[in-house]
C-alpha atoms as a PDB file:
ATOM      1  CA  UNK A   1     -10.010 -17.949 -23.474  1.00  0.00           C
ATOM      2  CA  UNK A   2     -11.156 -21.434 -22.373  1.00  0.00           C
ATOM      3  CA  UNK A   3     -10.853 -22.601 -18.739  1.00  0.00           C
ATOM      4  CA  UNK A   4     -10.297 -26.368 -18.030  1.00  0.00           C
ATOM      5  CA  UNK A   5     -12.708 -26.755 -15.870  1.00  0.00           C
ATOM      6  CA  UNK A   6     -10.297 -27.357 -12.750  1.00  0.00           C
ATOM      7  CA  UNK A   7     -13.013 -25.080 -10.372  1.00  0.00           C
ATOM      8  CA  UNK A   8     -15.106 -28.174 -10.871  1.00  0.00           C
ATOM      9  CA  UNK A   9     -12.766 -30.437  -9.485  1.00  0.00           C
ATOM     10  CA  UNK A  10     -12.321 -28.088  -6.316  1.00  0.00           C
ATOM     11  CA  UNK A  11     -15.728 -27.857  -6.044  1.00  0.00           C
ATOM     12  CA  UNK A  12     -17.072 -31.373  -6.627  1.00  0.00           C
ATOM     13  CA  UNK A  13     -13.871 -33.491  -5.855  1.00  0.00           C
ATOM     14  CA  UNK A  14     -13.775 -35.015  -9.859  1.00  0.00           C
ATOM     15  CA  UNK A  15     -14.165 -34.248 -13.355  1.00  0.00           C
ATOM     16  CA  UNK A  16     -14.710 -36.681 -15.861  1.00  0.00           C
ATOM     17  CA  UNK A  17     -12.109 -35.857 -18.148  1.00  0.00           C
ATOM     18  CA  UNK A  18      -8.596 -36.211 -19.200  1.00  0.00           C
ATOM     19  CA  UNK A  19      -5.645 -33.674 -19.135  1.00  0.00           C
ATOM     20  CA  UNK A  20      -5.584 -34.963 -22.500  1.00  0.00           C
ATOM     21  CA  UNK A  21      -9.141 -34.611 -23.293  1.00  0.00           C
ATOM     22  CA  UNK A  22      -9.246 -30.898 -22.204  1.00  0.00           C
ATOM     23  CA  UNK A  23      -6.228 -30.191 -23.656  1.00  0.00           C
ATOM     24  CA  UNK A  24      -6.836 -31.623 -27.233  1.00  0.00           C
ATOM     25  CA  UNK A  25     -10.467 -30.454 -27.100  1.00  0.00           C
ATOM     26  CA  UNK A  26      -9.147 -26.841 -26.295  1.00  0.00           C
ATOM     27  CA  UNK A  27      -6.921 -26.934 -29.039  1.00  0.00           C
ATOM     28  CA  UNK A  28      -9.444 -28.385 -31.540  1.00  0.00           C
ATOM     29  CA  UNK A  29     -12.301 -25.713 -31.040  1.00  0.00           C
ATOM     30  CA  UNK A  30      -9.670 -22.938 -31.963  1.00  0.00           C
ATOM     31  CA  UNK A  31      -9.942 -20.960 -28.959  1.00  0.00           C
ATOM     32  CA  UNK A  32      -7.269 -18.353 -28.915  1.00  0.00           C
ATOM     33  CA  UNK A  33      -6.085 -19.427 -25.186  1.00  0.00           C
ATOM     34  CA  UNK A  34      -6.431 -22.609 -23.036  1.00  0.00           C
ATOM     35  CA  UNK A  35      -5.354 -23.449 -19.643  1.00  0.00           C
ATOM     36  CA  UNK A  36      -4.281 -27.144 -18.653  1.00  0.00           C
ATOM     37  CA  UNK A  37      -6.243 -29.469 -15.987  1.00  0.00           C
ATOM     38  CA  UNK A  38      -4.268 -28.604 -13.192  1.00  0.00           C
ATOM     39  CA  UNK A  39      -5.183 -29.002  -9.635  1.00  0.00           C
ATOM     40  CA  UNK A  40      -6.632 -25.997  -7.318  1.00  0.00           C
ATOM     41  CA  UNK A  41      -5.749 -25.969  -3.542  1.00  0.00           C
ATOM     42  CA  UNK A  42      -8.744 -26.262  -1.614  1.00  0.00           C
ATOM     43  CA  UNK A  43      -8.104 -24.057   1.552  1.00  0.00           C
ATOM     44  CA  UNK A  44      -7.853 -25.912   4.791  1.00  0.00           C
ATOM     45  CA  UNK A  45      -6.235 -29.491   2.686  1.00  0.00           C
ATOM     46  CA  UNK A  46      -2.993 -30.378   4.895  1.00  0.00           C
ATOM     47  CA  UNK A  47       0.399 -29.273   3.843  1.00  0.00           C
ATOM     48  CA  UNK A  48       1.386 -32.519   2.823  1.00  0.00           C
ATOM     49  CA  UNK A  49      -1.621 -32.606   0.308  1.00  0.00           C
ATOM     50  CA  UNK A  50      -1.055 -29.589  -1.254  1.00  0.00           C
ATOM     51  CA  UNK A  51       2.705 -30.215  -1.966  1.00  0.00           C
ATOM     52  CA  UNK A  52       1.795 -33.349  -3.753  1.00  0.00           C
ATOM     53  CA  UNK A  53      -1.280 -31.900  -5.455  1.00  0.00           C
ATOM     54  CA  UNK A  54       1.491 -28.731  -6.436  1.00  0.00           C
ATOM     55  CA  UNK A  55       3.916 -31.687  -7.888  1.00  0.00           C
ATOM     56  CA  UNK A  56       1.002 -32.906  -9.907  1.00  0.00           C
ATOM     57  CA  UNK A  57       0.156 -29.809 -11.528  1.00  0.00           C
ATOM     58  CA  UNK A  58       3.685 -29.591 -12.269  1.00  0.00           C
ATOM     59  CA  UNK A  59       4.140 -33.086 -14.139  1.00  0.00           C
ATOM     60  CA  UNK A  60       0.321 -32.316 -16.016  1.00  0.00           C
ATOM     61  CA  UNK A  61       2.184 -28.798 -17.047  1.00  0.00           C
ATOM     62  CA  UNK A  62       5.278 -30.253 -18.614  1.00  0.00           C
ATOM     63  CA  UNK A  63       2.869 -33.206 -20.156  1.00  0.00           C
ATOM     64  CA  UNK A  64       0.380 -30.681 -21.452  1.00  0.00           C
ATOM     65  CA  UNK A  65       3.886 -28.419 -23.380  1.00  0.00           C
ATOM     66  CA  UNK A  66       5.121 -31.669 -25.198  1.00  0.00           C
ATOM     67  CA  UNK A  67       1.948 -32.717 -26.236  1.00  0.00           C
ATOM     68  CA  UNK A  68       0.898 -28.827 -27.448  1.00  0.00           C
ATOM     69  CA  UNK A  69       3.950 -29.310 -29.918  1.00  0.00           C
ATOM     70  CA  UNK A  70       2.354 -32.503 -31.287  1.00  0.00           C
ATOM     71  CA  UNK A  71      -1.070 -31.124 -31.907  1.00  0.00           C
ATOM     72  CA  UNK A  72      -0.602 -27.626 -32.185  1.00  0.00           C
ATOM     73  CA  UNK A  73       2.495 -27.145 -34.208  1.00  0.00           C
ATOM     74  CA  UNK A  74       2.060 -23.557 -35.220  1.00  0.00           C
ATOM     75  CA  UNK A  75       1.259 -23.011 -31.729  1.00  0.00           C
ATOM     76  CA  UNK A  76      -1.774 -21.123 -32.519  1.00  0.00           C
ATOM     77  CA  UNK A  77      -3.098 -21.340 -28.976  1.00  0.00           C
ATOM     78  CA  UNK A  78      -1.713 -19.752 -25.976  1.00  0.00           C
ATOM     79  CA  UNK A  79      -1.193 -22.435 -23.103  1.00  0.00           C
ATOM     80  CA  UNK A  80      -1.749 -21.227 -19.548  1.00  0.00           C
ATOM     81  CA  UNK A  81       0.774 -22.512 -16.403  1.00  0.00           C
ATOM     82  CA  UNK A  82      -1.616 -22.338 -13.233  1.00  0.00           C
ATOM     83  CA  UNK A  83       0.760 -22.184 -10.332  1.00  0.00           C
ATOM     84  CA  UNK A  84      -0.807 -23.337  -6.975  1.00  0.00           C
ATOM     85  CA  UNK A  85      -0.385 -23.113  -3.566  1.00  0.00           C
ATOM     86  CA  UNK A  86      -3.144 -21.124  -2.204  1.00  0.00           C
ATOM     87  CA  UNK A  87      -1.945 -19.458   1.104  1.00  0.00           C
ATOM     88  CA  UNK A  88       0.835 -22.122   1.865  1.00  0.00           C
ATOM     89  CA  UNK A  89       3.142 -19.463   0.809  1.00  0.00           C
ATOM     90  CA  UNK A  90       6.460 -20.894   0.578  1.00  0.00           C
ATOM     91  CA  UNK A  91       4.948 -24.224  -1.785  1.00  0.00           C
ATOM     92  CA  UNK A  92       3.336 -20.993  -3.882  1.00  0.00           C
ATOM     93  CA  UNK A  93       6.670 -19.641  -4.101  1.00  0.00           C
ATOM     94  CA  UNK A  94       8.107 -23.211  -5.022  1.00  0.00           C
ATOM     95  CA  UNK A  95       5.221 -23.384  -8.020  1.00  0.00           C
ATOM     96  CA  UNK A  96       6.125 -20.412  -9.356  1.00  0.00           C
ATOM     97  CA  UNK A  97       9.624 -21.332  -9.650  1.00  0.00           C
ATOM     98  CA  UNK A  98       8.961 -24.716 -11.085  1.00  0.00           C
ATOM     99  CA  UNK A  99       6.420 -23.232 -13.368  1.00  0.00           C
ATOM    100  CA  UNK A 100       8.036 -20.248 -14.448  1.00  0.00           C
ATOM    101  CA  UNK A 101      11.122 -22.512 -15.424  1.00  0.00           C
ATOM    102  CA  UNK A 102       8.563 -23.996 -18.554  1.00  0.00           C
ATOM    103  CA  UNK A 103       7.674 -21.978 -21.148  1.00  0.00           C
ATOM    104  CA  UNK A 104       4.364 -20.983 -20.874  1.00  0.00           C
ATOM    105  CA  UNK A 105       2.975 -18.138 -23.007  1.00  0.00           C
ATOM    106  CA  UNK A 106       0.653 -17.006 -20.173  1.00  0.00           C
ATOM    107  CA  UNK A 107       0.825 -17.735 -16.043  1.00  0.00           C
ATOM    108  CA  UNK A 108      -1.631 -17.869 -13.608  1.00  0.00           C
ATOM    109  CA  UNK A 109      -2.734 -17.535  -9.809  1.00  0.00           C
ATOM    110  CA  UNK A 110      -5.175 -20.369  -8.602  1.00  0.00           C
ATOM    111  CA  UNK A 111      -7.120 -20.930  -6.240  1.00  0.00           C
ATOM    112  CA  UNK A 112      -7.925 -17.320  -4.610  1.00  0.00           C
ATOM    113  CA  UNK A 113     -12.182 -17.555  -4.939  1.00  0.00           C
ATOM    114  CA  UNK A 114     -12.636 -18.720  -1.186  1.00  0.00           C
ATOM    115  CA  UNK A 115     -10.857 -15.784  -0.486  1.00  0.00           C
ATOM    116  CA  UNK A 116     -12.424 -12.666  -2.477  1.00  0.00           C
ATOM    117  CA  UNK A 117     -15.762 -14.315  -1.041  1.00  0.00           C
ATOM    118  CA  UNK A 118     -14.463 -13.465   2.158  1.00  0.00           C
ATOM    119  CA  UNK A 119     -12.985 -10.147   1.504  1.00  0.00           C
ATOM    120  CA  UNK A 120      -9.421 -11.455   2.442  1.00  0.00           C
ATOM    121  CA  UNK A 121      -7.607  -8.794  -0.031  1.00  0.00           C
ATOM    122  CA  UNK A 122      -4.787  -8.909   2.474  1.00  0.00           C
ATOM    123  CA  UNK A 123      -3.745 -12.738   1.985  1.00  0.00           C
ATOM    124  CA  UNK A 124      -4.601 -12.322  -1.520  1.00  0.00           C
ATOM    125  CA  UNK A 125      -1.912  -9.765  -2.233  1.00  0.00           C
ATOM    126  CA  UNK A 126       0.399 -11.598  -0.394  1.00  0.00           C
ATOM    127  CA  UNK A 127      -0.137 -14.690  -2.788  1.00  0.00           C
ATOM    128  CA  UNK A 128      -0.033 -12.230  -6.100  1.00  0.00           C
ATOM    129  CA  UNK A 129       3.457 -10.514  -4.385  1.00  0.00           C
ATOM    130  CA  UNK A 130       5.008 -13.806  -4.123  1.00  0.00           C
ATOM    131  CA  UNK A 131       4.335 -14.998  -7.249  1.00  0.00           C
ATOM    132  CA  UNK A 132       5.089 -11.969  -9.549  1.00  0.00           C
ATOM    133  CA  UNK A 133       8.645 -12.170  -7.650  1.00  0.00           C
ATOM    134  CA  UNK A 134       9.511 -15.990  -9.011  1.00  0.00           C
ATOM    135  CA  UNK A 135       7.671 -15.710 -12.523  1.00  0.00           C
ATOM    136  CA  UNK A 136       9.770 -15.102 -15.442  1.00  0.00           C
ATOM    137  CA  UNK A 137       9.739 -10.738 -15.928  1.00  0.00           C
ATOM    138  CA  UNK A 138       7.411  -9.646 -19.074  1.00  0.00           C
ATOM    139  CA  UNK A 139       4.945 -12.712 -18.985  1.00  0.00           C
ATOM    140  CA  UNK A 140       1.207 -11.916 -18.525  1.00  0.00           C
ATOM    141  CA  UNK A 141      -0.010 -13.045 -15.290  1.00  0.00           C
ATOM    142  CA  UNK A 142      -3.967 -13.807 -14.704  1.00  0.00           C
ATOM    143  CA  UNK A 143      -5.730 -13.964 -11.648  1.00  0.00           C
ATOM    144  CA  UNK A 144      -8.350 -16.533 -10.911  1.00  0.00           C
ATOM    145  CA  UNK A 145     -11.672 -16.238  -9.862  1.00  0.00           C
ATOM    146  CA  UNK A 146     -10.999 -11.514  -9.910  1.00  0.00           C
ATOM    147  CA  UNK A 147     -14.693 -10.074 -10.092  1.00  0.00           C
ATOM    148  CA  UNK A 148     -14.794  -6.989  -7.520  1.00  0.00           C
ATOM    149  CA  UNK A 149     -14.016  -3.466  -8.303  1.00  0.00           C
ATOM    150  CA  UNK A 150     -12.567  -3.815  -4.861  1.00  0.00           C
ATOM    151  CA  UNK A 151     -10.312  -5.837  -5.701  1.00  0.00           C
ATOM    152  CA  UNK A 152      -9.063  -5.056  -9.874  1.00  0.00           C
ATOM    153  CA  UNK A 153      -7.227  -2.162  -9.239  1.00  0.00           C
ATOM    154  CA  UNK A 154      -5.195  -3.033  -6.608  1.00  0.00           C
ATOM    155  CA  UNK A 155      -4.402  -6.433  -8.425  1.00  0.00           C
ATOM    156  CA  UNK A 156      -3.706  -4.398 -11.624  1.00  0.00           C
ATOM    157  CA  UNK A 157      -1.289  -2.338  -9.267  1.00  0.00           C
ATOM    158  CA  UNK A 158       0.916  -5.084  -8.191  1.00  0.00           C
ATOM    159  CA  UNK A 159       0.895  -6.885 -11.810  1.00  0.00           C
ATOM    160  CA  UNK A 160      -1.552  -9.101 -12.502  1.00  0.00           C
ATOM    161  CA  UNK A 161      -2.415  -8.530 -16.619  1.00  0.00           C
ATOM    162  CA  UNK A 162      -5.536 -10.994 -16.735  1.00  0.00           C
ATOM    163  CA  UNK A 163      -8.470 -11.950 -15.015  1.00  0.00           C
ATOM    164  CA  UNK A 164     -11.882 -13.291 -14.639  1.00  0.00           C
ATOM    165  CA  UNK A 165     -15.030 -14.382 -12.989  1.00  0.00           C
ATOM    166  CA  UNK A 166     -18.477 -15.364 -13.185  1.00  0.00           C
ATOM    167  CA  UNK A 167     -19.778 -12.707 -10.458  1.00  0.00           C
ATOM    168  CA  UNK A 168     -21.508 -10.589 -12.407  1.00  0.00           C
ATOM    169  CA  UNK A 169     -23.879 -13.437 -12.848  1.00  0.00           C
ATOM    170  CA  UNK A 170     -23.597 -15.749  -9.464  1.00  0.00           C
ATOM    171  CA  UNK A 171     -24.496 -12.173  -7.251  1.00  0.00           C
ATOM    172  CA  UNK A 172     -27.301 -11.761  -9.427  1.00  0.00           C
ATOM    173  CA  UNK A 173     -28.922 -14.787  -8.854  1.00  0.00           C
ATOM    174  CA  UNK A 174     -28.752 -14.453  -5.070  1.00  0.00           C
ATOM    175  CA  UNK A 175     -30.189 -10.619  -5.787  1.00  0.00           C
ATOM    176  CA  UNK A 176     -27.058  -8.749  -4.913  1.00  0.00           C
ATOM    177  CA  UNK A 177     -25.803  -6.255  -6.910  1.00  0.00           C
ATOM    178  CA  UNK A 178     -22.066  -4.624  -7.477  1.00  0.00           C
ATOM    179  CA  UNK A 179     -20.869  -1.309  -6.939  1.00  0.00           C
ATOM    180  CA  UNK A 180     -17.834   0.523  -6.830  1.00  0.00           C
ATOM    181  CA  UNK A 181     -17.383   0.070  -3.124  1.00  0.00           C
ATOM    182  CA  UNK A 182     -19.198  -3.091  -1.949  1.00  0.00           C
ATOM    183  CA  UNK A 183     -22.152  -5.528  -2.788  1.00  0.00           C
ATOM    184  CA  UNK A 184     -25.994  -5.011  -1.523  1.00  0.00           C
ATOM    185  CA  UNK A 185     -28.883  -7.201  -1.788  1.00  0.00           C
ATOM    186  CA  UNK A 186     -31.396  -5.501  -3.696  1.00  0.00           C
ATOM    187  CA  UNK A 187     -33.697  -6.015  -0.598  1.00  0.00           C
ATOM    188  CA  UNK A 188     -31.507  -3.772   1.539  1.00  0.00           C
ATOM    189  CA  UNK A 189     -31.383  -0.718  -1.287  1.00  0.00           C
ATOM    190  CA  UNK A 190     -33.476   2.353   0.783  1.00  0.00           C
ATOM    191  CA  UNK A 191     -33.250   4.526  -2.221  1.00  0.00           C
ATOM    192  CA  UNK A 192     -35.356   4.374  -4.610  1.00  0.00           C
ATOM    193  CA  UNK A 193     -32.940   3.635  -7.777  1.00  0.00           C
ATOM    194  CA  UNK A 194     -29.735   1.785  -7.159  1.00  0.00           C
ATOM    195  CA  UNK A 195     -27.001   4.575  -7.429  1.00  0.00           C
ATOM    196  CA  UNK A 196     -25.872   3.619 -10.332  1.00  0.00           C
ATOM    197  CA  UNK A 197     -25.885   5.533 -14.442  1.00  0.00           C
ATOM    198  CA  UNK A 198     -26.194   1.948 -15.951  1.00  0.00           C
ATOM    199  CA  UNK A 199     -29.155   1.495 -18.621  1.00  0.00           C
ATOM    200  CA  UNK A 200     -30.969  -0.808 -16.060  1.00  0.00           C
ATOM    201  CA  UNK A 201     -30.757   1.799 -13.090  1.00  0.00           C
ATOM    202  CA  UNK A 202     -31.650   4.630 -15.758  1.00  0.00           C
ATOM    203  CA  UNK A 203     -35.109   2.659 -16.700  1.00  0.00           C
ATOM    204  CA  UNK A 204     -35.803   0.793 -13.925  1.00  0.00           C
ATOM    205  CA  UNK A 205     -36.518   1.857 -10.039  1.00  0.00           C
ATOM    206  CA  UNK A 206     -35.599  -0.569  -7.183  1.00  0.00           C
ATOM    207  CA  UNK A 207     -39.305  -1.542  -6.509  1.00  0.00           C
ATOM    208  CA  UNK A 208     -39.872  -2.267 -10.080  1.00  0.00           C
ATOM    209  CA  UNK A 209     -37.033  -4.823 -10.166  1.00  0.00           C
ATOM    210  CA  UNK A 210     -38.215  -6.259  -7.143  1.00  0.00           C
ATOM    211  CA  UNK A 211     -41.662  -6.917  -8.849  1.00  0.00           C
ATOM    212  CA  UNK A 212     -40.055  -8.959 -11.239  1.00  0.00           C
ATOM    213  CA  UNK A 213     -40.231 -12.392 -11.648  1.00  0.00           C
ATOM    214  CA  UNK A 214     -36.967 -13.866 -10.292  1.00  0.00           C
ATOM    215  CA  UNK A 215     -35.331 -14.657 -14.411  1.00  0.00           C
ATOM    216  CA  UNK A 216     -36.008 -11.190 -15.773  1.00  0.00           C
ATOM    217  CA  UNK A 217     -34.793  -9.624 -12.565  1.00  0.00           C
ATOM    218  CA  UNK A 218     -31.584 -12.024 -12.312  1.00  0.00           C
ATOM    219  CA  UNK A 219     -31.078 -11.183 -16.263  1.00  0.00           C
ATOM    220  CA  UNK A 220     -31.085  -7.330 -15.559  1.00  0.00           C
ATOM    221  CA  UNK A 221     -29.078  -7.244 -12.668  1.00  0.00           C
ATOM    222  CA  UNK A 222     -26.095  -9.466 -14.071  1.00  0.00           C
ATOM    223  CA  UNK A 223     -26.406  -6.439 -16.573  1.00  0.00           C
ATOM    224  CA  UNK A 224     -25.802  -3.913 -13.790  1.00  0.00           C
ATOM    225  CA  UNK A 225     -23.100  -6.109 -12.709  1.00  0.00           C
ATOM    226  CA  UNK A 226     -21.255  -6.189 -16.019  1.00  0.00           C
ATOM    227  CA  UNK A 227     -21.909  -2.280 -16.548  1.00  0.00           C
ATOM    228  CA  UNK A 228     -19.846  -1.703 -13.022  1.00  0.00           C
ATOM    229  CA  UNK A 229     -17.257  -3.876 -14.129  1.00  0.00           C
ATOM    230  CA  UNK A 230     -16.505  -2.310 -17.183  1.00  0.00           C
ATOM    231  CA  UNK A 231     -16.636   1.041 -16.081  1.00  0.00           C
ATOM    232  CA  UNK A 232     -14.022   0.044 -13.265  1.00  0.00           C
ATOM    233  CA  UNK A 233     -11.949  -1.407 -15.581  1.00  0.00           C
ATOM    234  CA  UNK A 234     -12.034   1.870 -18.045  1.00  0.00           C
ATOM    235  CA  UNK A 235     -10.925   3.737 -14.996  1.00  0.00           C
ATOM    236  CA  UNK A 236      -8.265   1.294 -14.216  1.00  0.00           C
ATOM    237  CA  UNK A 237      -6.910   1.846 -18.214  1.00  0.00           C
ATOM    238  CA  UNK A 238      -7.391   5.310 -17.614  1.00  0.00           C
ATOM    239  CA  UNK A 239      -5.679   5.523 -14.609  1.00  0.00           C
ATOM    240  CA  UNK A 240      -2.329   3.549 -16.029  1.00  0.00           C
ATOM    241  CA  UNK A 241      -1.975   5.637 -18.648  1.00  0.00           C
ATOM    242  CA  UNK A 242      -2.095   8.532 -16.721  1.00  0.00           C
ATOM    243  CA  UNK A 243       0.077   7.232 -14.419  1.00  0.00           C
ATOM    244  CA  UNK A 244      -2.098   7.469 -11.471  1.00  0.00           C
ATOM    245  CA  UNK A 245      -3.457   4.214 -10.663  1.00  0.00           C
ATOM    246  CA  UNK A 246      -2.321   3.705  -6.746  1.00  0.00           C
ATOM    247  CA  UNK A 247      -1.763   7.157  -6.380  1.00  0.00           C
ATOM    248  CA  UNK A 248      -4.082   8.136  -3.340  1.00  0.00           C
END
């Protein structure tokens, strides 16, 4: 899966590229599934803004369908429909209609990262409840930015097929590591081994990865980080095909 590169634009107000250009490019490198240029909502942006920033998205989706047909006409690569809105949730409900009525193979929630930094699970289900209710039934839905175990199961729960994020390595650059119920700094571990089965807790205590100098360190603990991830997303398979999963 490629991103576009959108999170750039939210974060540094400009890319230097095309719709075009990232969608031809996506296409041409073969990856397996590409998502258009669309525009995130930035949290706080006045209604106004985000309405016409929503219609934009829209008119780059439809753009970036005809032009798949031209220069990818076995349609070997799955497009991606980000619908937008952020917490403005009667325009999110609007995207989703609008987008849902194109045919994309795979649609997706934008815009939530402001919000898992916080914690703010709450508004965040809201956004993924309104959206599953306008998107076509039976289409895979990805979330944005999704890199907590706090937060993949109960996103799995209300329908969301698809996600990612770059946590695993951004927390381990700042030192903090992920577990199963919240993030530490390393600093603030008073054990001495992170509680944790991972090969990198097995072999290493926490004052030894504190010695380290700051690459090797951030290297082993965006190992950690992965090794958490994975195991909560095992349970999470587990836990579906038991039938469990939300099942106090």
């Amino acid at each position: 899966m490629t991103d576009s590169g959108a999170y750039q634009l939210l974060m540094y107000g400009k890319v230097e590229v095309s719709p075009d250009e990232i969608l031809r490019y996506e296409i041409d490198i073969g990856t397996d599934i590409g998502v258009i240029l669309d525009i995130p909502t930035q949290w706080g942006r006045p209604r106004e803004a985000v309405f016409l920033e929503v219609e934009e998205t829209l008119r780059r989706a439809r753009a970036a369908l005809v032009k798949a047909k031209m220069w990818d006409p076995e349609h070997k690569m799955l497009i991606v429909g980000p619908v937008q809105g952020g917490d403005r949730l009667d325009i999110l409900s609007y995207s989703a209609v609008k987008m849902g009525e194109l045919n994309f193979d795979i649609y997706a929630i934008g815009s939530p990262t402001t919000l898992l930094e916080e914690y703010d699970f709450s508004t965040i289900m809201r956004m993924i409840a309104v959206v599953k209710e306008k998107l076509p039934p039976g289409k895979p839905v990805h979330l944005f930015g999704a890199g907590h175990p706090l937060i993949l199961p109960f996103a799995v729960a209300m329908g969301i097929d698809l996600f990612d994020s770059a946590s695993y390595v951004l927390y381990a650059r700042d030192d903090r590591i992920i577990l199963r119920d919240r993030t530490v700094r390393l600093s603030e571990v008073r054990v001495d081994r992170i509680p944790c089965n991972c090969p990198v807790c097995r072999r290493y205590s926490v004052k030894e990865l504190m010695s380290m100098n700051k690459a090797e360190r951030e290297r082993l603990l965006a190992i950690h980080n992965l090794y958490v991830l994975w195991e909560e997303i095992q349970e999470i398979k587990a836990r579906i095909r038991e039938g469990t999963l939300g099942v106090p």
